[in-house]
N, C-alpha and C. Protein backbone atom coordinates (compact mmCIF):
# COMPACT_ATOMS: atom_id res chain seq x y z
N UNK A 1 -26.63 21.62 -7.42
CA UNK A 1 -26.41 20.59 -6.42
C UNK A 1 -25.44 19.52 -6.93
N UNK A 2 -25.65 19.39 -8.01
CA UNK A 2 -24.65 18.38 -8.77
C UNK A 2 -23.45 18.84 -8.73
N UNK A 3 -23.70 19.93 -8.96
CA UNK A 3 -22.19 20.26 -9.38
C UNK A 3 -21.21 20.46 -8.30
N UNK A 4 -21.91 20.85 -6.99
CA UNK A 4 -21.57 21.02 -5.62
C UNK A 4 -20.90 19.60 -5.14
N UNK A 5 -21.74 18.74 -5.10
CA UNK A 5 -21.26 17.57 -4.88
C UNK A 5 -20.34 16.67 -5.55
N UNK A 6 -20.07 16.99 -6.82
CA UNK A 6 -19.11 16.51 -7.90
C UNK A 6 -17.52 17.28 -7.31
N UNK A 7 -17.79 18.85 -7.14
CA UNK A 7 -16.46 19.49 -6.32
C UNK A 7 -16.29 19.31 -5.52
N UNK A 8 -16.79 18.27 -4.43
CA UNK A 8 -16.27 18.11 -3.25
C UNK A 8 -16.19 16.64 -3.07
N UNK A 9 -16.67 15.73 -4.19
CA UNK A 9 -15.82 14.25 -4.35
C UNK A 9 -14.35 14.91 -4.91
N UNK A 10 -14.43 15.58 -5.47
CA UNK A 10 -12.93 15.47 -6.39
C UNK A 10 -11.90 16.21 -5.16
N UNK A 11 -12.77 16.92 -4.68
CA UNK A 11 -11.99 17.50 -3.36
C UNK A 11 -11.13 16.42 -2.47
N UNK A 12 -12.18 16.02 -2.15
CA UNK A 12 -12.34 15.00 -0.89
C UNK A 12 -10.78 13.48 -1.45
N UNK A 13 -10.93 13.54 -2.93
CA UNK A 13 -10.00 12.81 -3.95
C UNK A 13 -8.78 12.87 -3.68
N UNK A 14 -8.81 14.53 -3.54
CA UNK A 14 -7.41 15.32 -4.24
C UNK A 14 -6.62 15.29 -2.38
N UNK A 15 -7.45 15.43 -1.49
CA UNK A 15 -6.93 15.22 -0.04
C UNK A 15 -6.31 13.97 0.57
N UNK A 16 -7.38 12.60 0.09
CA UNK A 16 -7.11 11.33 -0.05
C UNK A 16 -5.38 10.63 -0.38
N UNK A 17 -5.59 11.38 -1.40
CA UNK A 17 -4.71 10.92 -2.34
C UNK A 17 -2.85 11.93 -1.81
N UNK A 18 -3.20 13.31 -1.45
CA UNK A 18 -2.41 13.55 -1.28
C UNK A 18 -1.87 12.75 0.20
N UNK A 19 -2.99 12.81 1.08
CA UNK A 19 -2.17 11.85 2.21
C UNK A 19 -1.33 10.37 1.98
N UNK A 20 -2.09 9.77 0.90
CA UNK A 20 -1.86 8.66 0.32
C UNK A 20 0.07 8.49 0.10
N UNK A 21 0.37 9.95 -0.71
CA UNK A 21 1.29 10.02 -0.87
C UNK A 21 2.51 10.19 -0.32
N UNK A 22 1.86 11.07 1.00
CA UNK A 22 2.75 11.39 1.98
C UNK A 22 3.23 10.32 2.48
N UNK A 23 2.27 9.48 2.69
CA UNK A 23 2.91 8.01 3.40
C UNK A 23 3.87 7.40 2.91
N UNK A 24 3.30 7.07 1.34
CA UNK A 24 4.34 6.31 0.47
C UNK A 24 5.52 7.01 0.78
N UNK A 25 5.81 8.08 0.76
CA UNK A 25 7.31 8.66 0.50
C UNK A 25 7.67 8.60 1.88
N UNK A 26 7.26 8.74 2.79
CA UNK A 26 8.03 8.55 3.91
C UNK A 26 8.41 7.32 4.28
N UNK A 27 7.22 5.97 3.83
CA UNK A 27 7.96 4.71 4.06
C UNK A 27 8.50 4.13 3.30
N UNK A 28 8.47 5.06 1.93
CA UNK A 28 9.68 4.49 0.59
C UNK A 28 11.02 4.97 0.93
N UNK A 29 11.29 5.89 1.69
CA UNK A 29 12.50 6.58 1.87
C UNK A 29 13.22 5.93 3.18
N UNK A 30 12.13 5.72 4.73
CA UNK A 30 12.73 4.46 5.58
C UNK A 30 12.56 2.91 5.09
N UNK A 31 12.15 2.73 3.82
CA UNK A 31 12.12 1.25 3.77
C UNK A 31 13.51 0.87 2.63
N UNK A 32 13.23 1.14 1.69
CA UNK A 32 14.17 1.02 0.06
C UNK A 32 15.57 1.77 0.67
N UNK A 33 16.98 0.67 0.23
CA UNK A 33 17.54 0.70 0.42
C UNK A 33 18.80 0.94 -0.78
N UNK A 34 18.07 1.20 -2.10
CA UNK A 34 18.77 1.45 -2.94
C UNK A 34 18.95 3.10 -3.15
N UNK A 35 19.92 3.19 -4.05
CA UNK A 35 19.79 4.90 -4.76
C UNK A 35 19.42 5.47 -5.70
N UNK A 36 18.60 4.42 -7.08
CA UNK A 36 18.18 4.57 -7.88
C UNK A 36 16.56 5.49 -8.26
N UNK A 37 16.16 5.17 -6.55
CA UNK A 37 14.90 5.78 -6.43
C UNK A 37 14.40 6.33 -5.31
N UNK A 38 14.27 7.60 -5.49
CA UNK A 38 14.39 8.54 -4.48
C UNK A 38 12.70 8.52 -3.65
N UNK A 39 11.71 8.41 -4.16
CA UNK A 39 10.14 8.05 -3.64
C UNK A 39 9.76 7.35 -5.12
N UNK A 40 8.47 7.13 -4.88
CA UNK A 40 7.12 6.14 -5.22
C UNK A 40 6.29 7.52 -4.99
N UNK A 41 5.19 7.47 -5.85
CA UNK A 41 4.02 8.24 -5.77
C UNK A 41 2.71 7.82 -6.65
N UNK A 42 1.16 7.74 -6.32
CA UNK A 42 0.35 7.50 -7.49
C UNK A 42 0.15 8.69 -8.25
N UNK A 43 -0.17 8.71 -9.23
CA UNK A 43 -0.36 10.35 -9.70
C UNK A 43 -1.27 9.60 -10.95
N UNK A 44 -2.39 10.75 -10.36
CA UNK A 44 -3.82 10.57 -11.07
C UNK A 44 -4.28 11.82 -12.47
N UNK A 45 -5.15 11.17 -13.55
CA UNK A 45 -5.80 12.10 -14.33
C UNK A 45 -7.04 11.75 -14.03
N UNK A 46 -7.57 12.73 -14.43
CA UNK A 46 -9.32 12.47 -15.18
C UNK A 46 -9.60 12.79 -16.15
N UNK A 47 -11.01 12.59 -16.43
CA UNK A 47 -11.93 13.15 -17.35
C UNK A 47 -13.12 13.11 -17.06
N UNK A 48 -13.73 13.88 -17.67
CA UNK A 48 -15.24 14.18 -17.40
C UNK A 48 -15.70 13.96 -18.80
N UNK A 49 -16.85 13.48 -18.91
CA UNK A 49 -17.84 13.81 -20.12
C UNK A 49 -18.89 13.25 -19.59
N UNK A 50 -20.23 14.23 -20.64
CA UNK A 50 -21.91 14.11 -20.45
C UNK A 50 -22.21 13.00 -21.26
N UNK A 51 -21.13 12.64 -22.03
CA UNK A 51 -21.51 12.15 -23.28
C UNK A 51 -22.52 10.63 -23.00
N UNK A 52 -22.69 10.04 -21.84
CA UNK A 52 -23.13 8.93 -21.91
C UNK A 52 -24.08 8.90 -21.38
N UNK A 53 -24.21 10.51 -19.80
CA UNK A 53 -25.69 10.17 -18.88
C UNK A 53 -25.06 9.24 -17.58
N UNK A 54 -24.50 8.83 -17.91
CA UNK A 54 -24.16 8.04 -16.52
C UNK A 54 -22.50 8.06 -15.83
N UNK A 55 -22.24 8.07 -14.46
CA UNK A 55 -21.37 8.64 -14.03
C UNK A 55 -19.91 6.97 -13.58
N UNK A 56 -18.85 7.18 -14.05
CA UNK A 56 -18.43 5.94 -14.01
C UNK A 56 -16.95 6.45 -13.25
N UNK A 57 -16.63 5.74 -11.98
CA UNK A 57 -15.49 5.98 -11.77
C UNK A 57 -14.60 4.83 -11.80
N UNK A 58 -13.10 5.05 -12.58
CA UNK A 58 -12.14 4.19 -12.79
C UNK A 58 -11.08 4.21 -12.25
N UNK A 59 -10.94 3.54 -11.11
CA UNK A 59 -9.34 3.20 -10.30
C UNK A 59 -8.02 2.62 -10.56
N UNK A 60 -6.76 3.01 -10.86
CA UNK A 60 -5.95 1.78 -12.06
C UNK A 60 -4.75 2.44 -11.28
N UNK A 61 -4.33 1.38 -10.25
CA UNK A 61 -2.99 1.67 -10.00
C UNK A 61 -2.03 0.53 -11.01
N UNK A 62 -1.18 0.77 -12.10
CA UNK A 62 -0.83 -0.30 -13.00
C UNK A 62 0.19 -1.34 -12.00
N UNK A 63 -0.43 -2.41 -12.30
CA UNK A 63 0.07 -4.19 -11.85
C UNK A 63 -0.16 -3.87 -10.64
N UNK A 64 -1.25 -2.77 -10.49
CA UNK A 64 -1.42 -3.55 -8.29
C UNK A 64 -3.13 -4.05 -8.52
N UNK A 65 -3.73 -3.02 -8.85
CA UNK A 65 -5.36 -3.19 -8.25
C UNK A 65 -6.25 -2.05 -9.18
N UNK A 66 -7.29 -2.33 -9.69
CA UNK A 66 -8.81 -2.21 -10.68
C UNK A 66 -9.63 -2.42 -10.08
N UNK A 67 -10.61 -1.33 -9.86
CA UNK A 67 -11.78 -1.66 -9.45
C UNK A 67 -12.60 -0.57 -10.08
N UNK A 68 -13.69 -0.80 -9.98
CA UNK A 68 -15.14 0.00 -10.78
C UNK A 68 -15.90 0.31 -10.16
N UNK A 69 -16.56 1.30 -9.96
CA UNK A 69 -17.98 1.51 -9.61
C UNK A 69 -18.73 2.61 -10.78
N UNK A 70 -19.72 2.15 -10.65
CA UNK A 70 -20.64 3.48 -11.26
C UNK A 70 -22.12 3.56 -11.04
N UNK A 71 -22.59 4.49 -11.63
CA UNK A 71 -23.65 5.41 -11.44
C UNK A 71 -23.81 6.72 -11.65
N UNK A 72 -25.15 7.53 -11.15
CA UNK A 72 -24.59 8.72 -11.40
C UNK A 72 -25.34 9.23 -12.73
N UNK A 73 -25.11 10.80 -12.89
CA UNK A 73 -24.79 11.51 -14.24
C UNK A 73 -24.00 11.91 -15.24
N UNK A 74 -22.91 12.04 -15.01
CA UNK A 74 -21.36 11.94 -15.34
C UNK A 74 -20.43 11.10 -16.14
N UNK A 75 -19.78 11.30 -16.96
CA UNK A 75 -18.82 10.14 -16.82
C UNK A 75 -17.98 10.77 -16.29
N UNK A 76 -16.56 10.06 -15.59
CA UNK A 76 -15.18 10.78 -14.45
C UNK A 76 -14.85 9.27 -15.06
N UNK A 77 -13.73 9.51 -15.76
CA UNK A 77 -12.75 8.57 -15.53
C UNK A 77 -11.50 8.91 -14.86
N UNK A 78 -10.75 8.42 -13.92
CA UNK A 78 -9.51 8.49 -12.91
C UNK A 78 -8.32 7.23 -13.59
N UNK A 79 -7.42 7.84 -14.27
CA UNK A 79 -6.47 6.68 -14.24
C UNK A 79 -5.28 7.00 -13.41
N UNK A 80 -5.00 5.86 -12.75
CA UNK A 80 -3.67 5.72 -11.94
C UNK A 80 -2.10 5.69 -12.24
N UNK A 81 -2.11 6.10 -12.20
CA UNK A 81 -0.77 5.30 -12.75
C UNK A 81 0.85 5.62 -11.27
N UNK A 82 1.47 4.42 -11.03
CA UNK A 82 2.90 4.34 -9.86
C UNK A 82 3.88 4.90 -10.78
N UNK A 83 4.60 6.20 -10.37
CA UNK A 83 5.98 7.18 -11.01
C UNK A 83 6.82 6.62 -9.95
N UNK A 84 8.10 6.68 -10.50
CA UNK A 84 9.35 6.86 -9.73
C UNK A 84 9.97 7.89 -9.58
N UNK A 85 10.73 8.21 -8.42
CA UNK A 85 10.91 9.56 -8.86
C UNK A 85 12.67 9.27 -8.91
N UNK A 86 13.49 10.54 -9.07
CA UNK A 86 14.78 10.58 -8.55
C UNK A 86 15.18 11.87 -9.13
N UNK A 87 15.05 12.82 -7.78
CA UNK A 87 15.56 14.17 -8.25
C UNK A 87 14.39 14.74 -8.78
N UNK A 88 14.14 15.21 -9.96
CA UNK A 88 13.23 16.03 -10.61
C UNK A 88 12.71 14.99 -11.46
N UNK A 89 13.23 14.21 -11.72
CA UNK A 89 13.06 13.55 -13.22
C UNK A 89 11.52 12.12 -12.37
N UNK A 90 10.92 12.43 -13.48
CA UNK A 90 9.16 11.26 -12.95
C UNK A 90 9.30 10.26 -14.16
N UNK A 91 9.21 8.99 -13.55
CA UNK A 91 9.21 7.97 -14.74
C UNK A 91 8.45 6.80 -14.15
N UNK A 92 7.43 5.95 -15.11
CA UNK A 92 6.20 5.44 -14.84
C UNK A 92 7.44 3.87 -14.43
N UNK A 93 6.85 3.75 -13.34
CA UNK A 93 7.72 2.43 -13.20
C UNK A 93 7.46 1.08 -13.53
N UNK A 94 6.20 1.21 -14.60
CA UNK A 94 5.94 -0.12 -15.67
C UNK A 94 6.81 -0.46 -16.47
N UNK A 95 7.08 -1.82 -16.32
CA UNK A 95 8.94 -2.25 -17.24
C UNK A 95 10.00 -1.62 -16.61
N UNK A 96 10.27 -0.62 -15.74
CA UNK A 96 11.22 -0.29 -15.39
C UNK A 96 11.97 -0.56 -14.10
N UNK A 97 11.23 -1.68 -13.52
CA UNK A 97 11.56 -1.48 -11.79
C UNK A 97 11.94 -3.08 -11.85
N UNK A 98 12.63 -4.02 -11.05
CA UNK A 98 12.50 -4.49 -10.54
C UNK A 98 11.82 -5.86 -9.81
N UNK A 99 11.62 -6.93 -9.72
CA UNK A 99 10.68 -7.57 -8.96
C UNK A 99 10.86 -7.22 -7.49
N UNK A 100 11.76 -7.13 -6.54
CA UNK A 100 11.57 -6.66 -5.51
C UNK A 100 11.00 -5.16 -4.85
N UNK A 101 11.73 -4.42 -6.58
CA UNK A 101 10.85 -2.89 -6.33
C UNK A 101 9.33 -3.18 -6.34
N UNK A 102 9.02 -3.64 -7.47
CA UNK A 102 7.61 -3.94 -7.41
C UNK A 102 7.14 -4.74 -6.41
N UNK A 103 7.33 -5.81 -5.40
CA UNK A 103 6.85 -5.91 -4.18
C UNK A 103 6.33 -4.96 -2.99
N UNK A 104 7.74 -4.11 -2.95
CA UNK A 104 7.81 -3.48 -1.95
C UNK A 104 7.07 -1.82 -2.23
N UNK A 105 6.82 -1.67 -3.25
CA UNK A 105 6.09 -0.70 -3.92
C UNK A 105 4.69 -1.06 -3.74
N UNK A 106 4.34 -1.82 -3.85
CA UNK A 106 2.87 -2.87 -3.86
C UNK A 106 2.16 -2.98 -2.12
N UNK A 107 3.52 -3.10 -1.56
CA UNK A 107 3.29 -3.53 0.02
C UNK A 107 3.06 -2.00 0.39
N UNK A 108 3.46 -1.12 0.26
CA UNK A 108 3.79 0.07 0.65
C UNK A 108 2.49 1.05 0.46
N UNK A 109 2.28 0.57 -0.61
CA UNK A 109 0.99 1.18 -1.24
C UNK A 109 0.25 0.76 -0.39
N UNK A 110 -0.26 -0.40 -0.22
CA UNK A 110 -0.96 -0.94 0.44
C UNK A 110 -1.15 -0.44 2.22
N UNK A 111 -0.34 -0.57 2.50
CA UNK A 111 0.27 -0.16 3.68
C UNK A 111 -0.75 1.58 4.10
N UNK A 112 -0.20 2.36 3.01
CA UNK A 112 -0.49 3.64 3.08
C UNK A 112 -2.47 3.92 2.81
N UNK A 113 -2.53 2.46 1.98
CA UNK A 113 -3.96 2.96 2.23
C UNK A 113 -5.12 2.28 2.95
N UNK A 114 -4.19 1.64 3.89
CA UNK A 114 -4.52 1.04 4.75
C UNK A 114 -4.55 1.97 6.47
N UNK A 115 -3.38 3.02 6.07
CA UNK A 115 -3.30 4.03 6.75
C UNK A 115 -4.28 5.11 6.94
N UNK A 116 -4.45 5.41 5.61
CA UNK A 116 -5.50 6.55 5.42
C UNK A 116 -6.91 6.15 5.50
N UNK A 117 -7.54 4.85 5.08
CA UNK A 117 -8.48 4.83 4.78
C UNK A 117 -9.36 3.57 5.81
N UNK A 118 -8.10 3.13 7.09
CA UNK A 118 -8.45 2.17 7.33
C UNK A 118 -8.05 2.09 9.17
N UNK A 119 -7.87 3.46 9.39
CA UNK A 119 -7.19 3.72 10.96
C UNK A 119 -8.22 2.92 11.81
N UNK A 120 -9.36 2.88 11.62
CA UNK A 120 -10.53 1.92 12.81
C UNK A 120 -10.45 0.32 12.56
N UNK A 121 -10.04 0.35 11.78
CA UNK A 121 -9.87 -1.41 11.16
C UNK A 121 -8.97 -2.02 11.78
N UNK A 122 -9.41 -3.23 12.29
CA UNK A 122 -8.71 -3.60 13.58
C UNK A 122 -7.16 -4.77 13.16
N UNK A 123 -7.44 -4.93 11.86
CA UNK A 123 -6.51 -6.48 11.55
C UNK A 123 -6.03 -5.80 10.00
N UNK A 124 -4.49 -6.02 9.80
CA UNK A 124 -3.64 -5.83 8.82
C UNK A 124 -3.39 -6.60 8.85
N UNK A 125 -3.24 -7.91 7.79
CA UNK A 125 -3.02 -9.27 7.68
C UNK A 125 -1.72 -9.02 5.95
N UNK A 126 -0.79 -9.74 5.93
CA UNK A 126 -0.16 -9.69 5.12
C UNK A 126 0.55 -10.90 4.80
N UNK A 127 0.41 -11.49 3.53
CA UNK A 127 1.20 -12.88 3.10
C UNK A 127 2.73 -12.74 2.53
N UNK A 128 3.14 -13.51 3.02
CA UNK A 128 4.44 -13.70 2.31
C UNK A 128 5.04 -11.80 1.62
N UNK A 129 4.96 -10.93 2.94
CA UNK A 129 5.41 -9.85 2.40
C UNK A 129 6.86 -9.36 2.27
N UNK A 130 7.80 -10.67 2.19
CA UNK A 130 9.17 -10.52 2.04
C UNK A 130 9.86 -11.33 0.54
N UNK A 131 8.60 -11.45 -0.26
CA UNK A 131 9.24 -12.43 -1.49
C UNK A 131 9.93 -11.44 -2.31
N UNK A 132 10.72 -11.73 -2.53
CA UNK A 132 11.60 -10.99 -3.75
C UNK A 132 12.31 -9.61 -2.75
N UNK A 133 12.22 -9.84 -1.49
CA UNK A 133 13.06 -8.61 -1.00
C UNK A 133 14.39 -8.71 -0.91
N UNK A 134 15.53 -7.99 -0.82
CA UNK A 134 16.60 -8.38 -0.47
C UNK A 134 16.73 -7.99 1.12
N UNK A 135 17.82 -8.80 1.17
CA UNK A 135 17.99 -8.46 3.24
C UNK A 135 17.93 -7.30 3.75
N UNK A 136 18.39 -6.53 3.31
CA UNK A 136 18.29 -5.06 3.73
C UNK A 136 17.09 -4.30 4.19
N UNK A 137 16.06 -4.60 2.32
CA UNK A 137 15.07 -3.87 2.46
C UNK A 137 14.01 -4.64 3.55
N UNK A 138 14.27 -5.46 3.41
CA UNK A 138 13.12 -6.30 4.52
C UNK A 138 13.47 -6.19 5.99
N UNK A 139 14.36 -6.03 6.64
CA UNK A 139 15.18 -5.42 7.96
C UNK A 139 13.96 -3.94 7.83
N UNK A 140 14.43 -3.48 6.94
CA UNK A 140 13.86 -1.57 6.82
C UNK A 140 12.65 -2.00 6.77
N UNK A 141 11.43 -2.95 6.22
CA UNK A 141 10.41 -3.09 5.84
C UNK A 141 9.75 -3.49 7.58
N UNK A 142 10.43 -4.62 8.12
CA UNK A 142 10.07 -4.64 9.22
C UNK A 142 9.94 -3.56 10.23
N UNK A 143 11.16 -2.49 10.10
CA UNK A 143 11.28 -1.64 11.27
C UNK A 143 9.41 -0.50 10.41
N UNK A 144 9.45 -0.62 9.69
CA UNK A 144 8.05 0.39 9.34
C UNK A 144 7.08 -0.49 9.71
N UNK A 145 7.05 -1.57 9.67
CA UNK A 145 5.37 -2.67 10.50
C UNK A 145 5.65 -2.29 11.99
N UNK A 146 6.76 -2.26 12.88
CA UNK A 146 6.84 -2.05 13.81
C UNK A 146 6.80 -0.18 14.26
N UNK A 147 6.78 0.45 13.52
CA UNK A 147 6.04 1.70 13.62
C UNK A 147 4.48 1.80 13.14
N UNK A 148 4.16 1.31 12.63
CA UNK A 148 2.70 1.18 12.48
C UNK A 148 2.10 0.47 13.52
N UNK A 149 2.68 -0.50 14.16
CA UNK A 149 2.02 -1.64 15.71
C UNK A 149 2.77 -0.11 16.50
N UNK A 150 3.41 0.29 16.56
CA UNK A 150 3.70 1.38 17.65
C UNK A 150 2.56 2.10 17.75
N UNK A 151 2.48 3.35 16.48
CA UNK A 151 1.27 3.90 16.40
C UNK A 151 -0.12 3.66 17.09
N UNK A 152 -0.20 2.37 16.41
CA UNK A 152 -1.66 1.55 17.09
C UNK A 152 -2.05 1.06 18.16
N UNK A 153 -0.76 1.13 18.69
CA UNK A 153 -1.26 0.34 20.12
C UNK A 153 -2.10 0.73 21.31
N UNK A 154 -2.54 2.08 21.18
CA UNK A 154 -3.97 2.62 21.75
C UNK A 154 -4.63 2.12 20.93
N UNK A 155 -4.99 1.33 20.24
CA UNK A 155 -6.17 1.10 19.31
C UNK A 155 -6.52 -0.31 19.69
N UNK A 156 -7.62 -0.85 21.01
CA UNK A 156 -8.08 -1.67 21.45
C UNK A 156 -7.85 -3.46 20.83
N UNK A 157 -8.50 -2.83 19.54
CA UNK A 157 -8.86 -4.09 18.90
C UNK A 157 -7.87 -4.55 17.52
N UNK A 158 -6.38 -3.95 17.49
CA UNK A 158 -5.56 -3.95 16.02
C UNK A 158 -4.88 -5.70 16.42
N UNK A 159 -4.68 -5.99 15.49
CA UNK A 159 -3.67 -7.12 15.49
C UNK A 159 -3.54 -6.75 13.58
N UNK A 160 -1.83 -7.36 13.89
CA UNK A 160 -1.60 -7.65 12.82
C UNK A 160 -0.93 -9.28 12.18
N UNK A 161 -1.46 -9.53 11.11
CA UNK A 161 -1.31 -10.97 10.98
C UNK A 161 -0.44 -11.27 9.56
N UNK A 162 0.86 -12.08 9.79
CA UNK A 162 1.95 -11.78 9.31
C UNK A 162 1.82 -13.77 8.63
N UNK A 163 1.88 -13.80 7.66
CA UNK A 163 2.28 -15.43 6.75
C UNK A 163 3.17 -15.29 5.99
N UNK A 164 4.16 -16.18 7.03
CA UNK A 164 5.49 -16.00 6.00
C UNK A 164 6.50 -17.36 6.05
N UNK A 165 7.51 -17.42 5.78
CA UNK A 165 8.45 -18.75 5.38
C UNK A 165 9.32 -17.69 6.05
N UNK A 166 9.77 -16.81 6.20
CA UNK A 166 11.38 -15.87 6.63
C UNK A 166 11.46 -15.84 7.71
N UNK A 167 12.36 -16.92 8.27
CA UNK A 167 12.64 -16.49 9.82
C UNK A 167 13.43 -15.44 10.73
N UNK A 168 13.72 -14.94 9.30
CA UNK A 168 14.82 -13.56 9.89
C UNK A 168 13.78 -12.50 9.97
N UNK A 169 12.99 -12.35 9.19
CA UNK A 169 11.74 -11.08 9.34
C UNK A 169 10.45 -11.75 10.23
N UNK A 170 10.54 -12.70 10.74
CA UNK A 170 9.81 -13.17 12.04
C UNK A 170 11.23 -12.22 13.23
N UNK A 171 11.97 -13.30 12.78
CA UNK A 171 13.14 -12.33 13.95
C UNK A 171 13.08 -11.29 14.19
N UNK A 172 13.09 -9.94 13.07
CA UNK A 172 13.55 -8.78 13.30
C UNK A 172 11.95 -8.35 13.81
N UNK A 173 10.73 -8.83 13.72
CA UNK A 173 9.46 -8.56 13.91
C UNK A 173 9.68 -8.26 15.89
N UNK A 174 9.87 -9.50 16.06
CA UNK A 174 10.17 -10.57 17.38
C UNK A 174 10.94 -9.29 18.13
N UNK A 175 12.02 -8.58 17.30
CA UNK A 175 12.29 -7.69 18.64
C UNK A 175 12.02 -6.42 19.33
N UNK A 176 10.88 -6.32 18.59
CA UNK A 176 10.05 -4.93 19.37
C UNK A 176 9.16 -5.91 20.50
N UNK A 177 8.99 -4.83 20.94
CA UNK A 177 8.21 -5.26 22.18
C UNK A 177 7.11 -5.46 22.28
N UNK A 178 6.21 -5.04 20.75
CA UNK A 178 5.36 -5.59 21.03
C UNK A 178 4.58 -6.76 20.24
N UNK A 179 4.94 -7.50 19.50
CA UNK A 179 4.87 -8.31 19.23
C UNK A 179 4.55 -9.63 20.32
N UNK A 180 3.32 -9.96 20.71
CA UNK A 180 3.16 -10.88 22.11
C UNK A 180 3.16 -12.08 21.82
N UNK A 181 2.62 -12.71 20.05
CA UNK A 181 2.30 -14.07 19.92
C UNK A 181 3.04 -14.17 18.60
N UNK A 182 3.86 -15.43 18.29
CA UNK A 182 3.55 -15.75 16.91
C UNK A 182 3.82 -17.43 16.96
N UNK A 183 3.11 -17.98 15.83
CA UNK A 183 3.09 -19.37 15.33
C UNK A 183 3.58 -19.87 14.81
N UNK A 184 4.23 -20.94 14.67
CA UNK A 184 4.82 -21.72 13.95
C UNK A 184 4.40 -23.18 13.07
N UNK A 185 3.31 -23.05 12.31
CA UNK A 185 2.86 -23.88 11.78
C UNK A 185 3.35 -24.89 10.68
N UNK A 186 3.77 -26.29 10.81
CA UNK A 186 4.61 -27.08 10.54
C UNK A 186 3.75 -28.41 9.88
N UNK A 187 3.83 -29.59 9.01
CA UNK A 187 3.62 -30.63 9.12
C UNK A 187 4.17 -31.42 9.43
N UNK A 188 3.77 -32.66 10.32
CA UNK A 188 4.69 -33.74 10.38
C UNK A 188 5.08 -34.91 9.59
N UNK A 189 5.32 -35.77 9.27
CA UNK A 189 5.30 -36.64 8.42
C UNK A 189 4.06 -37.07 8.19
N UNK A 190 3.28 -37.21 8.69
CA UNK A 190 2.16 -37.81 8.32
C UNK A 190 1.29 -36.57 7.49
N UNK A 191 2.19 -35.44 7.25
CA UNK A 191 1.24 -34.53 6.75
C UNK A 191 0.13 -33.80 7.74
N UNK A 192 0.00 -33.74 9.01
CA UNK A 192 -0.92 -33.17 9.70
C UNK A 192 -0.22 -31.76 10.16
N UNK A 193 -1.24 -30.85 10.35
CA UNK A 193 -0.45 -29.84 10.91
C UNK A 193 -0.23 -29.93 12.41
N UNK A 194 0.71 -29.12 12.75
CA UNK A 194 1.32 -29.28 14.17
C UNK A 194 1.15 -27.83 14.54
């Protein structure tokens, strides 16, 4: 029984993850506007050992997100790790990327598993998701939020909630159609909001 259920988490993992990926590369390829990098992908190991009695799983996408759970009989450790790709050649994109790569790598990720793991969830809220972009990629970054509000828009209850300083990626937001509300929150001299 254990063992049944242990092959069909790792199953259930290995499906996850591949959708995970699919996304990334399709909105790394309409978003990124350079030529240096052809997709983004997570690409996972494990391990198993008895050695402790208790079952521990470890999540590590490097410089995005860690989290833990455990229990169990097992140990499973999962490490993460973000490759770049270009052509054939896979290279871990720690030290090697960018601050805007690493934004938009970060957003993307996010994005995708927000996709997979989060289609009933009614609110995608995102801060300041244009820092360190250049004009280009954030034009491309917008037109993929506006395919995701496309997608969703049979979906009763979605809003998405956008905090930002860029009035050009409010702009380029602004010209799909469906975009119905946005705010402009200001202080006045006296410091109050308006």
């Amino acid at each position: 029984m254990k063992g049944s259920l242990l092959r069909t988490i790792v199953q259930y993992h290995r499906v996850k993850m591949n959708a995970i990926n699919e996304i990334i590369k399709e909105m790394w390829s309409n978003t990124y506007s350079g030529s240096d990098i052809d997709t983004i992908e997570i690409r996972s190991e494990s391990a198993i050992s008895n050695a402790t009695g208790r079952r521990s799983y470890q999540y590590r996408v490097r410089n995005y997100f860690d989290v833990h759970c455990s229990g169990g009989a097992n140990l499973i450790q999962r490490h993460f790790q973000v490759v770049m790709l270009k052509g054939d050649v896979e290279v871990d994109m720690k030290g090697r990327c960018s601050a805007g790569q690493k934004v938009l790598a970060s957003l993307i990720i996010r994005l995708a598993l927000a996709e997979t793991f989060c289609i009933h969830c009614g609110i995608l809220a995102l801060d300041e998701p244009t820092a360190n972009l250049d004009r280009e990629n954030i034009e491309k970054f917008a037109q993929n939020l506006i395919n995701i509000i496309e997608n969703r828009r049979a979906q009763r209850n979605f809003q998405l909630i956008v905090i930002t300083h860029d009035d050009e990626f409010v702009n380029y937001l602004g010209q799909a159609d469906y975009v119905e509300h946005y705010y402009r929150v200001t202080k006045d001299s006296r410091h109050i909001l308006v």
